[in-house]
N, C-alpha and C. Protein backbone atom coordinates (compact mmCIF):
# COMPACT_ATOMS: atom_id res chain seq x y z
N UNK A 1 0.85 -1.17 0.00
CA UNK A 1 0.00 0.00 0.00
C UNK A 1 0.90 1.24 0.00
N UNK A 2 0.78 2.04 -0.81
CA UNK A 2 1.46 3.14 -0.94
C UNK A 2 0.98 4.49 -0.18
N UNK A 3 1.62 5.25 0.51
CA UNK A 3 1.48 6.75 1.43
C UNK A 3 1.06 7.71 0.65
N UNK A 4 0.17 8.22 1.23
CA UNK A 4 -0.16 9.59 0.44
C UNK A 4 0.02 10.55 0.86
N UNK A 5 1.10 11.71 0.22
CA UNK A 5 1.41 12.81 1.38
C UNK A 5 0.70 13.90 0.65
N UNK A 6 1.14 14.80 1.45
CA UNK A 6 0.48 16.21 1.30
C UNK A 6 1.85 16.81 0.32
N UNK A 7 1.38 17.64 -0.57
CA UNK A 7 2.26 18.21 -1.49
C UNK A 7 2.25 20.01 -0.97
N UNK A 8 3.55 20.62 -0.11
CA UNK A 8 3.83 22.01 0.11
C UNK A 8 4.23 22.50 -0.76
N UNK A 9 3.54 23.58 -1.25
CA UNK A 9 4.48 24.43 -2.32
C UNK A 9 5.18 25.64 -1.71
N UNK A 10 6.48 25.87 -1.96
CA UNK A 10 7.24 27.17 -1.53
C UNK A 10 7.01 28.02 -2.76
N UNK A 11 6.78 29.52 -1.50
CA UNK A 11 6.98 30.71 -1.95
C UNK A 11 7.04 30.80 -3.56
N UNK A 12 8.38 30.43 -3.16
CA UNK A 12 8.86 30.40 -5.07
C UNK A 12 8.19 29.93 -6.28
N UNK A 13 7.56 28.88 -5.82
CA UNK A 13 6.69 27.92 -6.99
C UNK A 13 5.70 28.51 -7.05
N UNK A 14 5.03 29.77 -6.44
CA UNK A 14 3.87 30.32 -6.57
C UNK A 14 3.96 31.24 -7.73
N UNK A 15 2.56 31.94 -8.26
CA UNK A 15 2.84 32.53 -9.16
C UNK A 15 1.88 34.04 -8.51
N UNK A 16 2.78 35.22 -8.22
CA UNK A 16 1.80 36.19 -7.80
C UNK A 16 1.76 37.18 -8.55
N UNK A 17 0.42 37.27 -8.54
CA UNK A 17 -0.40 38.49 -9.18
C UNK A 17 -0.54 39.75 -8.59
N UNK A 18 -0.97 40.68 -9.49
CA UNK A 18 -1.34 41.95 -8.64
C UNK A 18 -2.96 42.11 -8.88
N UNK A 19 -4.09 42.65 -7.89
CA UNK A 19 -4.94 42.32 -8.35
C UNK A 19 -5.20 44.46 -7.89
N UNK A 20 -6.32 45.14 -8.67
CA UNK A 20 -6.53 46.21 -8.50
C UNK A 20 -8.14 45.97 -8.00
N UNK A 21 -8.68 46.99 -7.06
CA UNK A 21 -9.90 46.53 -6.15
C UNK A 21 -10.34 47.90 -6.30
N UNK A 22 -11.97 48.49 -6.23
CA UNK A 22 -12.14 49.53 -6.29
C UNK A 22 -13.83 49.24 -5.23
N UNK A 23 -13.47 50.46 -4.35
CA UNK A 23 -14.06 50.21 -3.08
C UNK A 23 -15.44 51.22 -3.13
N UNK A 24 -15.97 51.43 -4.14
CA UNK A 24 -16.77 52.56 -3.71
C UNK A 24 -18.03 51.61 -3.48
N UNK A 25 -18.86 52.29 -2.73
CA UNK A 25 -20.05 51.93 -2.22
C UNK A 25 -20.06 50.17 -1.82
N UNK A 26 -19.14 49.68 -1.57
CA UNK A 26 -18.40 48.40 -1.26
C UNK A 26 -18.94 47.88 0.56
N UNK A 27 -19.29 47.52 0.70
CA UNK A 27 -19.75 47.02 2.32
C UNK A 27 -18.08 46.55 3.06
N UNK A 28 -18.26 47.01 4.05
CA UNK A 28 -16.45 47.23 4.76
C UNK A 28 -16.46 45.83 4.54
N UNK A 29 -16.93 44.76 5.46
CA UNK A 29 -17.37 43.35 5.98
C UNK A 29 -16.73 42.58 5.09
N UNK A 30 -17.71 42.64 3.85
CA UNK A 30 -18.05 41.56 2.52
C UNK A 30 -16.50 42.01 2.09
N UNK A 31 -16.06 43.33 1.65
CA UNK A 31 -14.67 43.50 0.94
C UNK A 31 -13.76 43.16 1.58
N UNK A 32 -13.93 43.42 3.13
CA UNK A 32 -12.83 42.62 3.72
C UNK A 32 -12.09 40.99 4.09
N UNK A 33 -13.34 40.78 4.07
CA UNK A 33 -12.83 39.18 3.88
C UNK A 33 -12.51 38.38 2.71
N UNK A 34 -13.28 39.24 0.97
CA UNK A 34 -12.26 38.69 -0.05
C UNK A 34 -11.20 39.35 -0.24
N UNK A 35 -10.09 40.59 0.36
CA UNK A 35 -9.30 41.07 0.28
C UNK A 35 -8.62 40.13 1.29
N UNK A 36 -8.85 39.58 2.36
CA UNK A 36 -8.01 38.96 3.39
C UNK A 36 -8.13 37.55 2.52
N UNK A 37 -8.78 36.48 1.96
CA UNK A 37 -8.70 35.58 1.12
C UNK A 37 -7.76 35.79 0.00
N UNK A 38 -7.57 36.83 -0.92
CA UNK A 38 -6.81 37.28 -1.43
C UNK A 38 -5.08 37.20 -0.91
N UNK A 39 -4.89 38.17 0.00
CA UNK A 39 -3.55 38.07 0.05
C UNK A 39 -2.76 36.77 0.65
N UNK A 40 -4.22 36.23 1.69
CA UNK A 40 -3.43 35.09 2.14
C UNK A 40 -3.30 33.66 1.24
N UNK A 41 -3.41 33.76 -0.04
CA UNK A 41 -3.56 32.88 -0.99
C UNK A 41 -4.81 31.67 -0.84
N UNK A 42 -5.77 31.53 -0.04
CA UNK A 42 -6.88 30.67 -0.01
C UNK A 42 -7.63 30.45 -1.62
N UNK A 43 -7.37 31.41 -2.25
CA UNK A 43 -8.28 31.09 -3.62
C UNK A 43 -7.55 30.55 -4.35
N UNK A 44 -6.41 29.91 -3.90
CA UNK A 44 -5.42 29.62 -5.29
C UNK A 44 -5.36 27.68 -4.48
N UNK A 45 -5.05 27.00 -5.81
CA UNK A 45 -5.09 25.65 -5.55
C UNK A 45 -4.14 24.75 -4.96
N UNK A 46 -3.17 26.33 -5.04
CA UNK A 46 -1.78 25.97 -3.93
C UNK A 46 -1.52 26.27 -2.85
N UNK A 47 -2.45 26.92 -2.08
CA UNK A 47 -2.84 27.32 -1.03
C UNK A 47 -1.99 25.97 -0.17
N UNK A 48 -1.34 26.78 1.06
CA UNK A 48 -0.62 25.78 2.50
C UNK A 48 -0.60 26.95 3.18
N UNK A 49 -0.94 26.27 4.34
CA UNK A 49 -1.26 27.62 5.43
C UNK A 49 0.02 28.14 6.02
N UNK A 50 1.42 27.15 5.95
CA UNK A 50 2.13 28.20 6.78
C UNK A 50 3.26 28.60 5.85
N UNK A 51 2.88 28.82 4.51
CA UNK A 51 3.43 29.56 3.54
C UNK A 51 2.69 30.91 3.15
N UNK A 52 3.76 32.07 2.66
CA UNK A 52 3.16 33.21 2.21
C UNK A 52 2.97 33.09 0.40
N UNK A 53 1.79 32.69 0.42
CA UNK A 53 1.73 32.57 -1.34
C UNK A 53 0.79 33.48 -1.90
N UNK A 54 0.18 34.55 -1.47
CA UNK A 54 -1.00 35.18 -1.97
C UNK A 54 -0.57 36.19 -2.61
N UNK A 55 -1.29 36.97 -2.84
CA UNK A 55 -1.51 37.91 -4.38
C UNK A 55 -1.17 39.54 -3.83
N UNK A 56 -0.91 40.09 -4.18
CA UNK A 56 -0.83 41.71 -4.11
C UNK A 56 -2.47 42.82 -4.38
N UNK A 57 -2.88 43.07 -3.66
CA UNK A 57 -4.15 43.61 -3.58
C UNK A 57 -4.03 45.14 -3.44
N UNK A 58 -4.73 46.30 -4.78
CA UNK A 58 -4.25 47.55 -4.68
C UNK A 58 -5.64 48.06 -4.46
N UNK A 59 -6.23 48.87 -3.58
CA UNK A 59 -7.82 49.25 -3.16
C UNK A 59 -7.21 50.84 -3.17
N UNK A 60 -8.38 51.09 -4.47
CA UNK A 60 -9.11 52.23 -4.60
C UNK A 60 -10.26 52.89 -4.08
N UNK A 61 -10.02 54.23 -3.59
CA UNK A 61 -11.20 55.04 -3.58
C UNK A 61 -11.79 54.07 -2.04
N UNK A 62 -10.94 53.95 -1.02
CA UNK A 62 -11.29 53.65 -0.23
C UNK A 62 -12.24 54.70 1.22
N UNK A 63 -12.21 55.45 0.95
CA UNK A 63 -12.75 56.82 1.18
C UNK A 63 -14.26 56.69 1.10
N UNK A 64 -14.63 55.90 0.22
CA UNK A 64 -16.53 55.78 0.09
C UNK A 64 -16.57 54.31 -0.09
N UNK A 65 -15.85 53.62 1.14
CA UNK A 65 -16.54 52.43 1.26
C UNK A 65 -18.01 52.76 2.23
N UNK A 66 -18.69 51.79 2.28
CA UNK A 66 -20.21 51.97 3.14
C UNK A 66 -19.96 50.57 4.59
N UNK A 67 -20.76 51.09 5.54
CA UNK A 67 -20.95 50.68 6.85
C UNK A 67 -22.14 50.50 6.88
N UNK A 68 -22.67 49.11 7.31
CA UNK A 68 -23.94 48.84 7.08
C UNK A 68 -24.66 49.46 8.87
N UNK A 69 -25.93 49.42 8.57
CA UNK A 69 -26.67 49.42 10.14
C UNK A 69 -26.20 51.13 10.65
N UNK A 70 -25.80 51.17 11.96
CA UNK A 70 -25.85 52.31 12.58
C UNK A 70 -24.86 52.15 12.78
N UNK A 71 -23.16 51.29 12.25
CA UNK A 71 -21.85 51.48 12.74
C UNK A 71 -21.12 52.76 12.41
N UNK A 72 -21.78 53.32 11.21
CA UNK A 72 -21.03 54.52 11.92
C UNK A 72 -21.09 55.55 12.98
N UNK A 73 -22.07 55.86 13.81
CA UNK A 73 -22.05 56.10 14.88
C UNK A 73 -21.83 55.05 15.87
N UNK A 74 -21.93 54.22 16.11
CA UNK A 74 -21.72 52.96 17.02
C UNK A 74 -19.90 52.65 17.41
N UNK A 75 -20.02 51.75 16.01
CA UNK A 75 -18.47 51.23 16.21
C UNK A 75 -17.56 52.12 16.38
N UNK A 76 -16.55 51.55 17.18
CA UNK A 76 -15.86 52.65 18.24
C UNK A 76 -14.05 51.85 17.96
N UNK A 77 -13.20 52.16 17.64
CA UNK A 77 -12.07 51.62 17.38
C UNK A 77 -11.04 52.38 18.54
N UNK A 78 -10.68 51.22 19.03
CA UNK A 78 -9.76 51.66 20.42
C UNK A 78 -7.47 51.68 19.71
N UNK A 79 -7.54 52.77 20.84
CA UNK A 79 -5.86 52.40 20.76
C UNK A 79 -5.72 52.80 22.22
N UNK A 80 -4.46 52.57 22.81
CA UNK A 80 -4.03 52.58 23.84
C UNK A 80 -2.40 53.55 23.81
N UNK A 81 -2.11 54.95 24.68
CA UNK A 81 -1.15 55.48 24.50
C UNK A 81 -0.09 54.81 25.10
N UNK A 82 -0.27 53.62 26.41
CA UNK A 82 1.35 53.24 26.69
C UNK A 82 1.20 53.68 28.22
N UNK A 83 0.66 55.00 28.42
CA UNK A 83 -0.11 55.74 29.97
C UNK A 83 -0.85 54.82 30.28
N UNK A 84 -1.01 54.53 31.74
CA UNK A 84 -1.83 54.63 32.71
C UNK A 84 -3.49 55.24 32.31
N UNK A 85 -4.57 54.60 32.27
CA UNK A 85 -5.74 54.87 31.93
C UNK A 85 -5.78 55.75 30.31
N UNK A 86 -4.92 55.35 29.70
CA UNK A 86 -4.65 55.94 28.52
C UNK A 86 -5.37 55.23 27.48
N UNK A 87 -6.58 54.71 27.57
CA UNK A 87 -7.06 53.94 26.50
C UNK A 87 -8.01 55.24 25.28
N UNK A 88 -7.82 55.03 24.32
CA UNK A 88 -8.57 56.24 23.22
C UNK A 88 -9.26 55.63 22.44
N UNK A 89 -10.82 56.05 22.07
CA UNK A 89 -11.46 55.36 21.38
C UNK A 89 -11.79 56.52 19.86
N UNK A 90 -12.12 56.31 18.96
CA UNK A 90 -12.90 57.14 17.29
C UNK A 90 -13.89 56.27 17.48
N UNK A 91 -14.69 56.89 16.59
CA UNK A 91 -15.85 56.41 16.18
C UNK A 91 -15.51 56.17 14.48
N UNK A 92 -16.03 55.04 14.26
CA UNK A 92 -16.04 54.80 12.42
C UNK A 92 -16.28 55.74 11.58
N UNK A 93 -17.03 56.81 11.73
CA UNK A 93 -18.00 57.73 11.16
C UNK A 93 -16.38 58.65 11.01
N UNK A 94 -15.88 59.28 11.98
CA UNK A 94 -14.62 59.91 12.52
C UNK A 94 -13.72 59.56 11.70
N UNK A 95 -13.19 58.21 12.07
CA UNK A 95 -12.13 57.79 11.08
C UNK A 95 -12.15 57.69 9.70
N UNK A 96 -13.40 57.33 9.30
CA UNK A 96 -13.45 56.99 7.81
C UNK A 96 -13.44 58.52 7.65
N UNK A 97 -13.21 59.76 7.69
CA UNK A 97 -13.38 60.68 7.63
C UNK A 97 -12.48 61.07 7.31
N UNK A 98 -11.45 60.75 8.57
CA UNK A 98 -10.13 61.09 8.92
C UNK A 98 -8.97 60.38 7.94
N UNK A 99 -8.93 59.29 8.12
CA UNK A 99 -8.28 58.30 7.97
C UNK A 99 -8.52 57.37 7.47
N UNK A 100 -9.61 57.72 6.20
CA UNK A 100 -10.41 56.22 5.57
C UNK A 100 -9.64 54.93 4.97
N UNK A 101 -8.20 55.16 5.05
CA UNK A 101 -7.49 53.81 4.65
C UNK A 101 -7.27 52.84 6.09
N UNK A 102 -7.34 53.40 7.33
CA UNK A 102 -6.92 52.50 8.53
C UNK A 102 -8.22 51.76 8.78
N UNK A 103 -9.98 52.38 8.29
CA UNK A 103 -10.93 51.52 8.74
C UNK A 103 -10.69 50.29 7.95
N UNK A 104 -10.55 50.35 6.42
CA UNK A 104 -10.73 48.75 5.85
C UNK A 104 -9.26 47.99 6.03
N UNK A 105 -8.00 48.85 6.61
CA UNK A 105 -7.14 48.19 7.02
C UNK A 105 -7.17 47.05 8.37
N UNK A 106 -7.95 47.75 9.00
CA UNK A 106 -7.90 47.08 10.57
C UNK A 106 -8.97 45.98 9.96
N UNK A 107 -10.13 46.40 9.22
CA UNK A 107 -11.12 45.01 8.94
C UNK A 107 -10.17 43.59 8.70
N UNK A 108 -9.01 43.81 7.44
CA UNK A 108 -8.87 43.26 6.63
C UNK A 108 -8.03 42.24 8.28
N UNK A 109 -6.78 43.31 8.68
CA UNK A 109 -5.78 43.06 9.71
C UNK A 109 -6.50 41.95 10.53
N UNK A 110 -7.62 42.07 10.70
CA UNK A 110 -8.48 41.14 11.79
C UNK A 110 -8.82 40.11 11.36
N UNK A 111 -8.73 39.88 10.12
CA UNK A 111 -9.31 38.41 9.57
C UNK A 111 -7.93 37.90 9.10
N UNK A 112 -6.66 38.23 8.87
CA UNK A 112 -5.69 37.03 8.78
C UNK A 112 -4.87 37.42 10.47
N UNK A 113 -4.66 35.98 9.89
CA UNK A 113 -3.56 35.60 11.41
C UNK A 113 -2.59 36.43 12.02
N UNK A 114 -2.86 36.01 13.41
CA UNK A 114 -1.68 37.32 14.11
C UNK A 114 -0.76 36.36 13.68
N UNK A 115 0.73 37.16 14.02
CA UNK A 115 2.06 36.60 13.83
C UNK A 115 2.84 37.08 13.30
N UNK A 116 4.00 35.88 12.74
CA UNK A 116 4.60 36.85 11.64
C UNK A 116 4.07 36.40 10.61
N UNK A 117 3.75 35.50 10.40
CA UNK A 117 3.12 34.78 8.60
C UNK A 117 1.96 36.26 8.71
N UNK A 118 1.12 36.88 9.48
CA UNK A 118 -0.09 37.57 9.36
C UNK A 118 0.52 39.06 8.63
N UNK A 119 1.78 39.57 9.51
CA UNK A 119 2.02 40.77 9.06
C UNK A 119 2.71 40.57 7.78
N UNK A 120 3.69 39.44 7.41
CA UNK A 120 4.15 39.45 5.95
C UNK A 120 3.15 39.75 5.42
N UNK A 121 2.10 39.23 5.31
CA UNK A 121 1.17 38.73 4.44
C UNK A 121 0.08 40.36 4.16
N UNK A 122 0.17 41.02 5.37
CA UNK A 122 -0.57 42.39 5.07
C UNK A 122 0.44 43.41 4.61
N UNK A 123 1.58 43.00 4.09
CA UNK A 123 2.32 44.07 3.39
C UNK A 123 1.91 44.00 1.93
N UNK A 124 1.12 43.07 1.67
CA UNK A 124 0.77 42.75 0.39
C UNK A 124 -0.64 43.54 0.16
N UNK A 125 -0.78 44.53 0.90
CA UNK A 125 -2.02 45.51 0.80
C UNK A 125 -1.73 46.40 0.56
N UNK A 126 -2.28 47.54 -0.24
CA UNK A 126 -1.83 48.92 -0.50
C UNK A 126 -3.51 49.33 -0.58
N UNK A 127 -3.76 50.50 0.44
CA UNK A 127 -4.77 50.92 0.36
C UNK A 127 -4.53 52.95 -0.07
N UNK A 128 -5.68 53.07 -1.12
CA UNK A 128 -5.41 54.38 -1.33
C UNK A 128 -6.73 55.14 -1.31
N UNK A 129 -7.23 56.16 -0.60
CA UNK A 129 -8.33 56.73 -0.14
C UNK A 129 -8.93 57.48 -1.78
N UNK A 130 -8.24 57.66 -3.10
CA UNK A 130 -8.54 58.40 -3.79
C UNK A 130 -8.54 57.15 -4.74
N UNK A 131 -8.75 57.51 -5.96
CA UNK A 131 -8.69 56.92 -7.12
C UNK A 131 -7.66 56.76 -7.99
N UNK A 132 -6.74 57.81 -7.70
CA UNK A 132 -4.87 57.58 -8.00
C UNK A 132 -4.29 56.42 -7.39
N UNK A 133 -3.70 55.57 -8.01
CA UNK A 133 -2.64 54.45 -6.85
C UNK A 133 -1.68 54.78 -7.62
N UNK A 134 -0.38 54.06 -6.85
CA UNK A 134 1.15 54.34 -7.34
C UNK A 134 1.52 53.02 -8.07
N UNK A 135 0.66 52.08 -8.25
CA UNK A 135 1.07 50.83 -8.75
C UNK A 135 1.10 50.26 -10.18
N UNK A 136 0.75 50.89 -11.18
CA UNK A 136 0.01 51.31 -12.53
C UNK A 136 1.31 50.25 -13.24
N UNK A 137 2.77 50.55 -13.06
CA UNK A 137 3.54 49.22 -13.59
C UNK A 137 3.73 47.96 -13.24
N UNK A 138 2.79 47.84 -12.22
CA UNK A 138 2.50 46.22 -11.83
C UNK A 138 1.69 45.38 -12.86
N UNK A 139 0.64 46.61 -13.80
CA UNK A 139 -0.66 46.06 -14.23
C UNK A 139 -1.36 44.82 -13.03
N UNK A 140 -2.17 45.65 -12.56
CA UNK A 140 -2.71 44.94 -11.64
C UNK A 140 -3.99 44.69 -12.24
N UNK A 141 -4.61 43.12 -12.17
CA UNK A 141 -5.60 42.91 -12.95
C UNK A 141 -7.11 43.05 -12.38
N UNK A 142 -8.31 43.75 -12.88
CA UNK A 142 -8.88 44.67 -12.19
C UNK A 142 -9.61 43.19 -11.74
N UNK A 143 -10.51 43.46 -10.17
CA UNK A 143 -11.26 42.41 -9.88
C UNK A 143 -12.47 43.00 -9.37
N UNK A 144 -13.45 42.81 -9.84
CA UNK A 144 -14.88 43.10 -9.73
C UNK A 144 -15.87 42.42 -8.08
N UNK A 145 -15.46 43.09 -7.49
CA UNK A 145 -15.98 41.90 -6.09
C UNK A 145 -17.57 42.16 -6.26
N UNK A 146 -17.83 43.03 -6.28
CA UNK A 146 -19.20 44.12 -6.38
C UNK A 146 -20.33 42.91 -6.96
N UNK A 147 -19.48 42.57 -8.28
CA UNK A 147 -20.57 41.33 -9.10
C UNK A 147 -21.00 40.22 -8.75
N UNK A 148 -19.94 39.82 -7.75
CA UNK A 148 -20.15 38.52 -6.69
C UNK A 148 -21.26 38.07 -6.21
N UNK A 149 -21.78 39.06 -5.59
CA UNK A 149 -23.00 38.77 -4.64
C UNK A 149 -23.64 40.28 -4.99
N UNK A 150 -24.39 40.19 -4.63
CA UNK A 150 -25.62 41.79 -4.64
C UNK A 150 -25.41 41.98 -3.55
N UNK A 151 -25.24 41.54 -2.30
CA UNK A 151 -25.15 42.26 -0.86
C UNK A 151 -23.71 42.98 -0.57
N UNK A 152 -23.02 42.93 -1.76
CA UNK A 152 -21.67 42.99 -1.24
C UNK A 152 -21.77 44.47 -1.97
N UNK A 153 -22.59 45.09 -2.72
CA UNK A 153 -22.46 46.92 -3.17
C UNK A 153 -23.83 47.51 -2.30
N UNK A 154 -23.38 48.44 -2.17
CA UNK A 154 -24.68 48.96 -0.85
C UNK A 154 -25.06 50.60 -2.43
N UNK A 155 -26.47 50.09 -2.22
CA UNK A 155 -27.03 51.75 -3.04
C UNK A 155 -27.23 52.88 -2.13
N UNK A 156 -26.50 53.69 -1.90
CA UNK A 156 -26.89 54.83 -1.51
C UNK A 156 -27.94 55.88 -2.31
């Protein structure tokens, strides 16, 4: 009787892409978890979990993604200064305001693995609040998430 093993592919044997993402009217949720499927290579047939094999993901126009329900007044995103009772909270509404590339960053940050395989793997994100990116000689190949599902574009 012959063994059947599991076949690992390294790094190297992978083949990565750049993929270009465009976030408008996009539900944080739904985009974040095929952007975190994305970089961590799950859609590809070579997928091994404690290899970095996933794709390069460039998000546009992250600035008018949509928050379903009442999170933007609600959800409350904490940091901590390092002080003694120093804990600081924003509100979503605030940040996406402020800082609309750190809300779908932290979504995305939360759905792959802490570690180090987690942070390699989120350098493979480039988020840009406008519709300009810096990546244009990658040819990044455009990906339509929007068409996927109907719950995943919100009509304003």
């Amino acid at each position: 009787m012959t063994m059947k093993t599991t076949k690992t592919i390294k790094p190297a044997d992978c083949d990565i892409k750049w993929y270009l993402v465009d976030a408008t009217d996009m539900v944080l949720g739904r985009l974040a978890s095929q952007i975190a499927t994305i970089i961590r290579g799950k859609h590809k047939p070579c997928y091994t979990p404690t290899q970095d094999c996933g794709d390069y993901v460039v998000v546009i126009n992250a600035d008018k993604v949509q928050l379903t329900g009442r999170k933007l007044e609600q959800k409350e995103y904490f940091h901590h200064t390092g002080y003694i009772g120093g804990i600081k909270g924003i509100k979503a509404g605030k940040l996406l305001a402020e800082k609309p590339e750190r809300v779908l960053m932290k979504a995305v940050e939360r759905m792959v693995s802490r570690g180090k395989l987690g942070r390699q793997q989120m350098t493979k994100l480039r988020i840009f609040a406008g519709a300009e990116h810096t990546h244009q000689g990658q040819n990044p190949i455009v990906l339509d998430i929007a068409s996927k599902n109907r719950k995943n574009k919100r009509s304003v």
